[in-house]
C-alpha atoms as a PDB file:
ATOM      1  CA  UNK A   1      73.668  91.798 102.766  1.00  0.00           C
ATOM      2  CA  UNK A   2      72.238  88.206 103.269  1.00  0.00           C
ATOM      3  CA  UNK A   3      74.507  85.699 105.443  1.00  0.00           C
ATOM      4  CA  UNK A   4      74.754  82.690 104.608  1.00  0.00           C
ATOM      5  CA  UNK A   5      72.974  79.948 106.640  1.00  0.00           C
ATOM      6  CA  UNK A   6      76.535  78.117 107.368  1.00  0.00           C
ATOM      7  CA  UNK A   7      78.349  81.067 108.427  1.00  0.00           C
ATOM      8  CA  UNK A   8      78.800  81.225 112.119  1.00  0.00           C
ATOM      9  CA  UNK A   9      81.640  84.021 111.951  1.00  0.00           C
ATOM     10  CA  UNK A  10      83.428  81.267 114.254  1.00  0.00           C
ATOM     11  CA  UNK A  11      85.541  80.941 110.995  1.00  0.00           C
ATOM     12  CA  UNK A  12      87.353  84.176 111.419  1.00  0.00           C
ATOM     13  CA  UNK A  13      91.253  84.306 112.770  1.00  0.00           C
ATOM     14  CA  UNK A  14      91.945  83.782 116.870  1.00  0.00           C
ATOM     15  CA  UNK A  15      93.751  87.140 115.774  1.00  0.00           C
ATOM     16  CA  UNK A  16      90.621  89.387 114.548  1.00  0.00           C
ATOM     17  CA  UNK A  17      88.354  87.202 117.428  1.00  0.00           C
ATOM     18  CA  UNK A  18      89.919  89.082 119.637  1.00  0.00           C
ATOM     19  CA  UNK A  19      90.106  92.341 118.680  1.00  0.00           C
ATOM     20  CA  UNK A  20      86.396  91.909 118.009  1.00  0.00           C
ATOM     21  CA  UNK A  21      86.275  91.126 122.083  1.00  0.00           C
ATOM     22  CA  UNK A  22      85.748  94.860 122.220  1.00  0.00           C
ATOM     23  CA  UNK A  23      82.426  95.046 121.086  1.00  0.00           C
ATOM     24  CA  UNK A  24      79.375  94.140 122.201  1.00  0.00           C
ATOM     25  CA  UNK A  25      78.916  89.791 121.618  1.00  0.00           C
ATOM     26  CA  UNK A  26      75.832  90.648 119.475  1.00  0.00           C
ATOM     27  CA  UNK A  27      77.942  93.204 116.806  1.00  0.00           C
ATOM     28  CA  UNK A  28      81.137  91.140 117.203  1.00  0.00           C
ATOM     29  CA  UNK A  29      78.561  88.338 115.851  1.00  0.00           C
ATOM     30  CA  UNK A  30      77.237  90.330 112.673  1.00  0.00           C
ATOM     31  CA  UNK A  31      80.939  91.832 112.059  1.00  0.00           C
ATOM     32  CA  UNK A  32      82.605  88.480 112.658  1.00  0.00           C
ATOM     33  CA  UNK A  33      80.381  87.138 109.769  1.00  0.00           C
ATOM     34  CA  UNK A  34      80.684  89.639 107.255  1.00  0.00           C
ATOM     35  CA  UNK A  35      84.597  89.522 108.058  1.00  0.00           C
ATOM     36  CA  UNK A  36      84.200  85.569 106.565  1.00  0.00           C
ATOM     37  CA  UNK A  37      82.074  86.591 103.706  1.00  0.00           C
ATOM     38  CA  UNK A  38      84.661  89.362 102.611  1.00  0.00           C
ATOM     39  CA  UNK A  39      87.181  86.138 102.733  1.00  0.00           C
ATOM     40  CA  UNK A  40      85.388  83.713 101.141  1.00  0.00           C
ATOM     41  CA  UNK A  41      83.965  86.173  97.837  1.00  0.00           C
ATOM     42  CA  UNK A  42      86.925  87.999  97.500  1.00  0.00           C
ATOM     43  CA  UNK A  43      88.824  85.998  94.434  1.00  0.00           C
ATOM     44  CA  UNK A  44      85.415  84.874  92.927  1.00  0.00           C
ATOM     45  CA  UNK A  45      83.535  87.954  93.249  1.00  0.00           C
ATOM     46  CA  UNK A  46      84.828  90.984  94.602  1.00  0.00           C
ATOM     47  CA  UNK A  47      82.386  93.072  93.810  1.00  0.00           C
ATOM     48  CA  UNK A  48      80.024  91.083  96.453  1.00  0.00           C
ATOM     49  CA  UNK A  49      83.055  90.941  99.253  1.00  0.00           C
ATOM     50  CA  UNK A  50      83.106  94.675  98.516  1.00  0.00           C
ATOM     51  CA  UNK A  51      79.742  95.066  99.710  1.00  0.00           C
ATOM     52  CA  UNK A  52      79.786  92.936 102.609  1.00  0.00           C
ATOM     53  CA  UNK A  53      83.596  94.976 103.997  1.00  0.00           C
ATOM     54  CA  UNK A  54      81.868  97.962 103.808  1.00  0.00           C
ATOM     55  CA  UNK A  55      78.379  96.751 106.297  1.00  0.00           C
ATOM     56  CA  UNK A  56      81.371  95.704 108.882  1.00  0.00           C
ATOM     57  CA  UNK A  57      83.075  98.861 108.655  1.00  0.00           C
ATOM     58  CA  UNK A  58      80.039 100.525 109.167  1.00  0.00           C
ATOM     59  CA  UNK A  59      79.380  98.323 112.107  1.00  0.00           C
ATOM     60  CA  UNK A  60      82.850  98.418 113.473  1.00  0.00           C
ATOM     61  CA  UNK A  61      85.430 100.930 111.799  1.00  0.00           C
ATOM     62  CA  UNK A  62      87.110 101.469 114.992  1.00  0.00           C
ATOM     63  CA  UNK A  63      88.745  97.770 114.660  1.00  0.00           C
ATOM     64  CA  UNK A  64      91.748  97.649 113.126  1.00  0.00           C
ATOM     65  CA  UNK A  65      90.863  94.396 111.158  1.00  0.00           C
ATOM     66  CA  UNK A  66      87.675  95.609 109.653  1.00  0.00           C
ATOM     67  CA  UNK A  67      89.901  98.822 108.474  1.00  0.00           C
ATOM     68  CA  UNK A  68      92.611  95.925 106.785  1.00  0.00           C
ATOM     69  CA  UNK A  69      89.700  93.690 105.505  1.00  0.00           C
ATOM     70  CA  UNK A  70      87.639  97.010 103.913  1.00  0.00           C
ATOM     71  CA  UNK A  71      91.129  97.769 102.598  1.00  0.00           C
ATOM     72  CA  UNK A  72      91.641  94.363 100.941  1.00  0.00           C
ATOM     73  CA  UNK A  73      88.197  94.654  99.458  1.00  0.00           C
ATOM     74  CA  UNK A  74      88.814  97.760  98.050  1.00  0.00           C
ATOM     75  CA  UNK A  75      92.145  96.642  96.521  1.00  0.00           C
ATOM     76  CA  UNK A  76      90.714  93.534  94.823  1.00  0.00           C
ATOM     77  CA  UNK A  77      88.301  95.976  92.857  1.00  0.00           C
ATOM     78  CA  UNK A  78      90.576  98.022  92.024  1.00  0.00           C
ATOM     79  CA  UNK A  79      89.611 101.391  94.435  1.00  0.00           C
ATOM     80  CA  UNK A  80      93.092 101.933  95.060  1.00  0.00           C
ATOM     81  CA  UNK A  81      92.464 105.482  96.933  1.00  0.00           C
ATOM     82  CA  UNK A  82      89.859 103.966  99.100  1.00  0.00           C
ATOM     83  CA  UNK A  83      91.762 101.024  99.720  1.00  0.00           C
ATOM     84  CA  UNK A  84      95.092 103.252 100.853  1.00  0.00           C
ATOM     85  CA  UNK A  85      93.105 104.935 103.168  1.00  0.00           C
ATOM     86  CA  UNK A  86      91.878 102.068 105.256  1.00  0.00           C
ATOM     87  CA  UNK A  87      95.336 100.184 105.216  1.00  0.00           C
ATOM     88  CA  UNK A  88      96.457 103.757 106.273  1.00  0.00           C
ATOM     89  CA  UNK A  89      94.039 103.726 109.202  1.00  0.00           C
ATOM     90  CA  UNK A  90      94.465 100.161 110.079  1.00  0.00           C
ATOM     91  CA  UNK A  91      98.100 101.045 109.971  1.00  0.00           C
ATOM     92  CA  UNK A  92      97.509 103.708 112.274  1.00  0.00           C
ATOM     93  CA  UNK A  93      95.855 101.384 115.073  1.00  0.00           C
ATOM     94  CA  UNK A  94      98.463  98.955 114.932  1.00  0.00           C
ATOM     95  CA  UNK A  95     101.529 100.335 114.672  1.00  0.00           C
ATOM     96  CA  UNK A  96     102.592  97.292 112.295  1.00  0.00           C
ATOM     97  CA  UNK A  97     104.280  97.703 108.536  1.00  0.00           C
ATOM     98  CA  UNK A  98     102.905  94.453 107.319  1.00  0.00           C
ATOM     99  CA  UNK A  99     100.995  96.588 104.725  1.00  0.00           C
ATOM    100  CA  UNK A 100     103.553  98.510 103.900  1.00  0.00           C
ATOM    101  CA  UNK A 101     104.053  96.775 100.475  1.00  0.00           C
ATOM    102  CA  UNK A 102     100.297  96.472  99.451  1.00  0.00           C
ATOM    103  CA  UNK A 103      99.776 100.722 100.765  1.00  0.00           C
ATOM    104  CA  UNK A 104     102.801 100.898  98.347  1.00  0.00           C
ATOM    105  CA  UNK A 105     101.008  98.833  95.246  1.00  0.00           C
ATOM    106  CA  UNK A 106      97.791 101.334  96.055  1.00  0.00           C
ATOM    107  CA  UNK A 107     100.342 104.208  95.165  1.00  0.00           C
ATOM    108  CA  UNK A 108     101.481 101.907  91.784  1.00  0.00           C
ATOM    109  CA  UNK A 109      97.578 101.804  91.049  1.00  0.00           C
ATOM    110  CA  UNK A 110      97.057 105.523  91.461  1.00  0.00           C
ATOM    111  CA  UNK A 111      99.854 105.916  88.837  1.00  0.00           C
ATOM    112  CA  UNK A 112     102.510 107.200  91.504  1.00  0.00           C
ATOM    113  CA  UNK A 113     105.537 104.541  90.842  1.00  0.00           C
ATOM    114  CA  UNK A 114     107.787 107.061  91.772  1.00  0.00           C
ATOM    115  CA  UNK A 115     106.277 107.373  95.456  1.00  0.00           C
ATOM    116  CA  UNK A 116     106.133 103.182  95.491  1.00  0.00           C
ATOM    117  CA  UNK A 117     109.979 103.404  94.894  1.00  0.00           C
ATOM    118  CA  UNK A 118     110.493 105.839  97.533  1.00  0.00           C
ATOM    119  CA  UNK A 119     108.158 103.623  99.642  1.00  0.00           C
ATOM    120  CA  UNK A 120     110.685 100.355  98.624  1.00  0.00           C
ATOM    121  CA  UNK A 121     113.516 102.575 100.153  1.00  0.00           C
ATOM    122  CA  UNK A 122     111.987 103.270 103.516  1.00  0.00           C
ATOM    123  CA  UNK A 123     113.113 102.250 106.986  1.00  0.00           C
ATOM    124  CA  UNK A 124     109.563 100.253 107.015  1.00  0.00           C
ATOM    125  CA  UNK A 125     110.751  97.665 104.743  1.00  0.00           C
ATOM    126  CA  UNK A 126     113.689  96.568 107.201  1.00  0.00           C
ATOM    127  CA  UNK A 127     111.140  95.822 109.944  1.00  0.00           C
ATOM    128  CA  UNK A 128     109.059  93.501 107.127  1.00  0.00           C
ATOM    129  CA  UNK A 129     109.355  89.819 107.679  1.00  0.00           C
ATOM    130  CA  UNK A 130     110.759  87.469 104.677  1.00  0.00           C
ATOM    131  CA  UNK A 131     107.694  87.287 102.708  1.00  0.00           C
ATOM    132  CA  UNK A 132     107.030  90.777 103.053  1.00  0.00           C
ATOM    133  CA  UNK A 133     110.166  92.219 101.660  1.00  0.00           C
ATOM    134  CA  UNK A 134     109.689  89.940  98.921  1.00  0.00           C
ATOM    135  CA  UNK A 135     106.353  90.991  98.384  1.00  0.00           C
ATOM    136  CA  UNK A 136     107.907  94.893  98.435  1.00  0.00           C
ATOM    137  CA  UNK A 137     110.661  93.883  96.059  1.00  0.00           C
ATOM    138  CA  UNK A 138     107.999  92.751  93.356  1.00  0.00           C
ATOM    139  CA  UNK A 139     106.081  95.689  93.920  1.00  0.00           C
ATOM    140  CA  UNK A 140     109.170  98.130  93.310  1.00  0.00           C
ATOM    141  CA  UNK A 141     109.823  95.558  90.535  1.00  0.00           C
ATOM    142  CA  UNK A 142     106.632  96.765  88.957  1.00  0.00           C
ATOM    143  CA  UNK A 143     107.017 100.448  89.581  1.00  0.00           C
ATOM    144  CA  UNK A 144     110.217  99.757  87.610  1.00  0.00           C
ATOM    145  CA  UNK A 145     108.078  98.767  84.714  1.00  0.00           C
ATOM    146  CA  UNK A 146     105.411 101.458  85.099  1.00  0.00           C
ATOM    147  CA  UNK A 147     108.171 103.809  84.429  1.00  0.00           C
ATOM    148  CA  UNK A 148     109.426 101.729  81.203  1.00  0.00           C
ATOM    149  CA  UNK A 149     112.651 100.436  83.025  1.00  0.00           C
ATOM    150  CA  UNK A 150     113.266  97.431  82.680  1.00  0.00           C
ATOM    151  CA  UNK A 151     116.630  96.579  82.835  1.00  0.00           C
ATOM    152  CA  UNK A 152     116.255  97.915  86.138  1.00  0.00           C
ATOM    153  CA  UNK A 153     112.824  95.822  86.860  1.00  0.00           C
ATOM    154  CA  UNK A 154     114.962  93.027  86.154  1.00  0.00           C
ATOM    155  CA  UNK A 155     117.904  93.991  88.345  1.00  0.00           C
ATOM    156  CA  UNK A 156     115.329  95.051  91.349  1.00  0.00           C
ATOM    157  CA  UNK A 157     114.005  91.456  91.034  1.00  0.00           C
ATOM    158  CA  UNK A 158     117.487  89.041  91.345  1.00  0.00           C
ATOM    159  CA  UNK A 159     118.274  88.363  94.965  1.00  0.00           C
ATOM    160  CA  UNK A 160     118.998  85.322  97.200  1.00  0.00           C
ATOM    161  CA  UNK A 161     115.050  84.818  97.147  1.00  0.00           C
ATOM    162  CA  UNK A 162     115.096  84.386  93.786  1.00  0.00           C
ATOM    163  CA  UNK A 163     118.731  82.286  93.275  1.00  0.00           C
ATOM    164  CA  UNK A 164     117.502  79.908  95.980  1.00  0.00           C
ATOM    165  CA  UNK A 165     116.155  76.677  95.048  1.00  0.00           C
ATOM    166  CA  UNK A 166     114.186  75.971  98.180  1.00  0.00           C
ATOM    167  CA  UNK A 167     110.386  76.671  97.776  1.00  0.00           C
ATOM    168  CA  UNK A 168     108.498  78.963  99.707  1.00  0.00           C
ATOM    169  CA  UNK A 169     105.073  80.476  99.495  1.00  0.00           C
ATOM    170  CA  UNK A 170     106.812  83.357  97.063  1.00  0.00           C
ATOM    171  CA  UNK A 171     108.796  81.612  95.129  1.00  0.00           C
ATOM    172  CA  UNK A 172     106.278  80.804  92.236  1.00  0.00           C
ATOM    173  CA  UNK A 173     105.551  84.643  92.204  1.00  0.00           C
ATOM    174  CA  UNK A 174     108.973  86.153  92.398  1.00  0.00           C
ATOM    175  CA  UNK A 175     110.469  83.717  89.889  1.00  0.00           C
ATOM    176  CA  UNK A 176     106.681  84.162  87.221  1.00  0.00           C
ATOM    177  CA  UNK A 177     107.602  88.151  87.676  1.00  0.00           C
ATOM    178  CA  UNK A 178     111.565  87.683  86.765  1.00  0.00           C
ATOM    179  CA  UNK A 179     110.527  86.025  83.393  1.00  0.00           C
ATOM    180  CA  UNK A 180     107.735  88.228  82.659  1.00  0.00           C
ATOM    181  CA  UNK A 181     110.092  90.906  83.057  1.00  0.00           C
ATOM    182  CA  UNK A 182     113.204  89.051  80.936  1.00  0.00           C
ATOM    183  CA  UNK A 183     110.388  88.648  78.339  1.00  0.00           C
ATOM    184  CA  UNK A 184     109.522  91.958  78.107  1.00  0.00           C
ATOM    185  CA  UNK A 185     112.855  92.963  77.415  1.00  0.00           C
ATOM    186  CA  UNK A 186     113.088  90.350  75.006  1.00  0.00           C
ATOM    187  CA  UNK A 187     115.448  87.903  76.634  1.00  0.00           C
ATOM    188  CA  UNK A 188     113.382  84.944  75.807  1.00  0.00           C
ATOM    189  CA  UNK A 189     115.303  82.504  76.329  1.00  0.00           C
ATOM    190  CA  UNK A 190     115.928  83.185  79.424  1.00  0.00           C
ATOM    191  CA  UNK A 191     112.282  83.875  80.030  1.00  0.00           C
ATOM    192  CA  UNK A 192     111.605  80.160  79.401  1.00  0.00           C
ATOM    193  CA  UNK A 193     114.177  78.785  81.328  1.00  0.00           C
ATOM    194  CA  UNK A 194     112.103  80.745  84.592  1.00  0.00           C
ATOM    195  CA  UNK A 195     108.820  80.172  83.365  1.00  0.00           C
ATOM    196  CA  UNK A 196     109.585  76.562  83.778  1.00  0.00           C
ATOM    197  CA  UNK A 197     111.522  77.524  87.175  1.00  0.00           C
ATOM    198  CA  UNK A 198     107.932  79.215  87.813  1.00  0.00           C
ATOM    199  CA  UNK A 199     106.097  76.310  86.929  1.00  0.00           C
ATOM    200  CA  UNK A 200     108.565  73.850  89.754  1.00  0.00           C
ATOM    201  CA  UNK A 201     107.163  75.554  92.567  1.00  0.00           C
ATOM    202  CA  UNK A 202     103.929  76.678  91.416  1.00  0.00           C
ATOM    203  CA  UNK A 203     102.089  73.833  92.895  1.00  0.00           C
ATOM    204  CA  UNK A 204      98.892  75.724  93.767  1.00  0.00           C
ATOM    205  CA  UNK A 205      98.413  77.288  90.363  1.00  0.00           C
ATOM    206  CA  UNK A 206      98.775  80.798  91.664  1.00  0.00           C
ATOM    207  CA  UNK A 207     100.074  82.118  88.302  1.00  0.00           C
ATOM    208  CA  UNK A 208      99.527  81.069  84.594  1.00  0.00           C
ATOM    209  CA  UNK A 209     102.969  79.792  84.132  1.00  0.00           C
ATOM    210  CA  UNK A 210     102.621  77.027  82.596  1.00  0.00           C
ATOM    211  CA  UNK A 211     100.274  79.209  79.672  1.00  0.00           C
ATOM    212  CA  UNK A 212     103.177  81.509  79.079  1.00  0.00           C
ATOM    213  CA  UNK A 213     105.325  78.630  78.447  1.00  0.00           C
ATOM    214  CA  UNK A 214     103.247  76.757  76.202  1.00  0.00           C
ATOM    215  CA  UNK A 215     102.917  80.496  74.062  1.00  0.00           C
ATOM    216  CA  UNK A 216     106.857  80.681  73.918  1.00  0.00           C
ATOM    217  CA  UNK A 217     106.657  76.871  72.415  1.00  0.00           C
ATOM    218  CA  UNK A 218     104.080  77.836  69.958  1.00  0.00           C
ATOM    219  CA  UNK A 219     101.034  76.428  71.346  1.00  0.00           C
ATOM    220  CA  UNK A 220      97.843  78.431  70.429  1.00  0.00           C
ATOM    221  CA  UNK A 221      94.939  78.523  72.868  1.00  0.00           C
ATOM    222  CA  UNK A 222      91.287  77.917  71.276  1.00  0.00           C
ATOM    223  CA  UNK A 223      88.599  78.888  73.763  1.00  0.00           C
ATOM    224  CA  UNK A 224      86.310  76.092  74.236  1.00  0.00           C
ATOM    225  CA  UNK A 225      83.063  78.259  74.515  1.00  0.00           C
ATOM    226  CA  UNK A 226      83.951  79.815  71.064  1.00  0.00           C
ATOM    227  CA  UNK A 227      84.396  76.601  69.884  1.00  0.00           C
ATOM    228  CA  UNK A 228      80.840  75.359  70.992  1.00  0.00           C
ATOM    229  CA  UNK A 229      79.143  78.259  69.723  1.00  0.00           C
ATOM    230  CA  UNK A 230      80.763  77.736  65.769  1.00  0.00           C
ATOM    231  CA  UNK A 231      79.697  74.237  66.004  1.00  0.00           C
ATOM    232  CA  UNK A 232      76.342  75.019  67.288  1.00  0.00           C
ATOM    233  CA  UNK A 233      76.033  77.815  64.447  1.00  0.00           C
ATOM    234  CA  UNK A 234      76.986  74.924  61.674  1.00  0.00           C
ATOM    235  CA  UNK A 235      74.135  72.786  63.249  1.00  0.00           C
ATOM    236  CA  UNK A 236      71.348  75.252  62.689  1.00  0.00           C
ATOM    237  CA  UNK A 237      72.999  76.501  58.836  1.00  0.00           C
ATOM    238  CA  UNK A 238      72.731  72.853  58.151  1.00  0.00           C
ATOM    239  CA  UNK A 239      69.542  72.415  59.462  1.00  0.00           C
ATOM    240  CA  UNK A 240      68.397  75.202  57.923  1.00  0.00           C
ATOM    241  CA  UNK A 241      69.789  73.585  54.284  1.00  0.00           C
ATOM    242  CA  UNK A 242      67.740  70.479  55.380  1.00  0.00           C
ATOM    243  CA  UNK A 243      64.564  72.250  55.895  1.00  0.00           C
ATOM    244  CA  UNK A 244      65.034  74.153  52.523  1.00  0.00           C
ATOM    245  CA  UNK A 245      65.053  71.148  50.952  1.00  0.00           C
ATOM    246  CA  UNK A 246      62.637  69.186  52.266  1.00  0.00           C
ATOM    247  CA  UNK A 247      60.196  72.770  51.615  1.00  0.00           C
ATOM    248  CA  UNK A 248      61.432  72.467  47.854  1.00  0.00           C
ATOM    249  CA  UNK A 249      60.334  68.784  47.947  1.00  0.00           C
ATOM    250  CA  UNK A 250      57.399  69.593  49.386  1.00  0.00           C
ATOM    251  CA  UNK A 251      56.721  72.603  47.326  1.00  0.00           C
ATOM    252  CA  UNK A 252      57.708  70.144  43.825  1.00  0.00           C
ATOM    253  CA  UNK A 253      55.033  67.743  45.299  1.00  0.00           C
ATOM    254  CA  UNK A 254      52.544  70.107  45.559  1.00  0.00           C
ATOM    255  CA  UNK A 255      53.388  71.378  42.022  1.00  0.00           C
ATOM    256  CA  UNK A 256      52.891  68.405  40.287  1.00  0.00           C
ATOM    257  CA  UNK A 257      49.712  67.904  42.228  1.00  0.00           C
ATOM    258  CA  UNK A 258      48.140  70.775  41.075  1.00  0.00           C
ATOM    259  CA  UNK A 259      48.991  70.192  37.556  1.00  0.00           C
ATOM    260  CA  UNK A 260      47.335  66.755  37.539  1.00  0.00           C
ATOM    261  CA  UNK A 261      44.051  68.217  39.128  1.00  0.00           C
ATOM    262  CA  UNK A 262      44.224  70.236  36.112  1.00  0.00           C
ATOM    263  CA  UNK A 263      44.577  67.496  33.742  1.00  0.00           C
ATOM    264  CA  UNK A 264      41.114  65.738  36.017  1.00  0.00           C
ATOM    265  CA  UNK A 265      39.255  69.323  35.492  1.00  0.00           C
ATOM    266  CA  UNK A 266      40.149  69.134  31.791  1.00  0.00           C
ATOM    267  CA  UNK A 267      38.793  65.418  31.161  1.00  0.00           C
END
């Protein structure tokens, strides 16, 4: 896979630089850079930050953070057996549980909510930090849902995280997931009133808030593309009445031309 001319792989975390360290400078070089490309492509095109995870883990799949990053790869296209099995080795070298809740979405993806519950119930989830039992309590959220419970969804999902009205990197998700979830189970009232919670301390645009509001108000969405195209096809059906009648003119002309040569030929 091509690098990029601007990629040094200096760009990677102090973290991962160092468990590189272990490898010779030249691989810790190439890995370092396809580590960066994986994070750079991997909203905007997976499919490419797929392809450069798995040259790094075949350079380096003894490192725990090429294992996490093929993982993450893997995840964002939707491999969800591939991508349990590298958090499950990266897991493995480190000892850690911060994947704990994304091994446990894998397990949602595979269809297995029940095992993602039983996952949400461990004695991993205790040793999580903030933002990752928040992360776990949306992902047991939507294991809820999978199995078409969602009074209990909702239930799962109110907690002091969600009543608080401080604003931290979850709170956009956790309170978008509460009214998807009230909506769903047709409370939609009270879906609005956290959609517009949602929309407070969505300041990155992370979720599509502010869309599901404007739905509940009645607003309709007209794609612009779709748009273009029907205006572009009225151009050419009007053009194409233009031409027809500036052939019938033409054609008339040449009628009436022929019919006075005829009159000449006959004097």
């Amino acid at each position: 896979m091509p690098i990029p001319e601007d990629v040094t792989g200096d760009e990677i975390d102090k973290d991962v630089r160092q468990e590189l360290q272990s490898l010779p400078k030249g691989l810790a070089e190439d890995v370092s850079k396809n580590l960066v490309m994986v994070a750079r492509l991997i909203d905007e095109d997976p499919e490419s930050a797929y392809a450069y995870s798995k040259v790094a883990l075949r350079l380096a799949s003894r490192v725990a953070a090429v294992r996490e990053a093929g993982g993450f790869a893997a995840y964002a296209n939707q491999k969800y057996s591939e991508a349990l099995a590298e958090f499950r080795a990266a897991r493995r070298m480190t000892g850690g549980v911060d994947l704990w809740p994304v091994m446990a979405d894998c397990e949602r993806g595979l269809g297995r909510p029940e095992k993602a519950l039983d996952m949400a119930g461990a004695p991993e989830v205790q040793k999580l930090d903030k933002a990752g039992q928040v992360e776990m309590r949306l992902v047991a959220a939507g294991a809820r849902r999978d199995m078409d419970q969602l009074d209990a969804a909702i239930v799962t999902l109110q907690s002091p995280e969600l009543a608080s009205n401080s604003v931290q990197p979850w709170t956009a998700r956790l309170r978008y997931a509460y009214a998807d979830a009230l909506l769903a189970a047709g409370r939609e009232g009270e879906a609005r009133e956290w959609f517009a919670k949602a929309i407070e301390a969505d300041k990155d645009g992370s979720t599509n808030a502010s869309d599901r509001l404007a739905e509940l108000d009645g607003v309709e969405f007209v794609d612009a593309f779709d748009e273009d195209e029907n205006e572009n096809e009225g151009d050419s059906e009007v053009e194409v009445e233009v031409d027809g009648e500036v052939d019938g003119e033409s054609r008339a002309a040449a009628s009436e031309d022929d019919e006075d040569n005829e009159d000449d030929d006959k004097d």
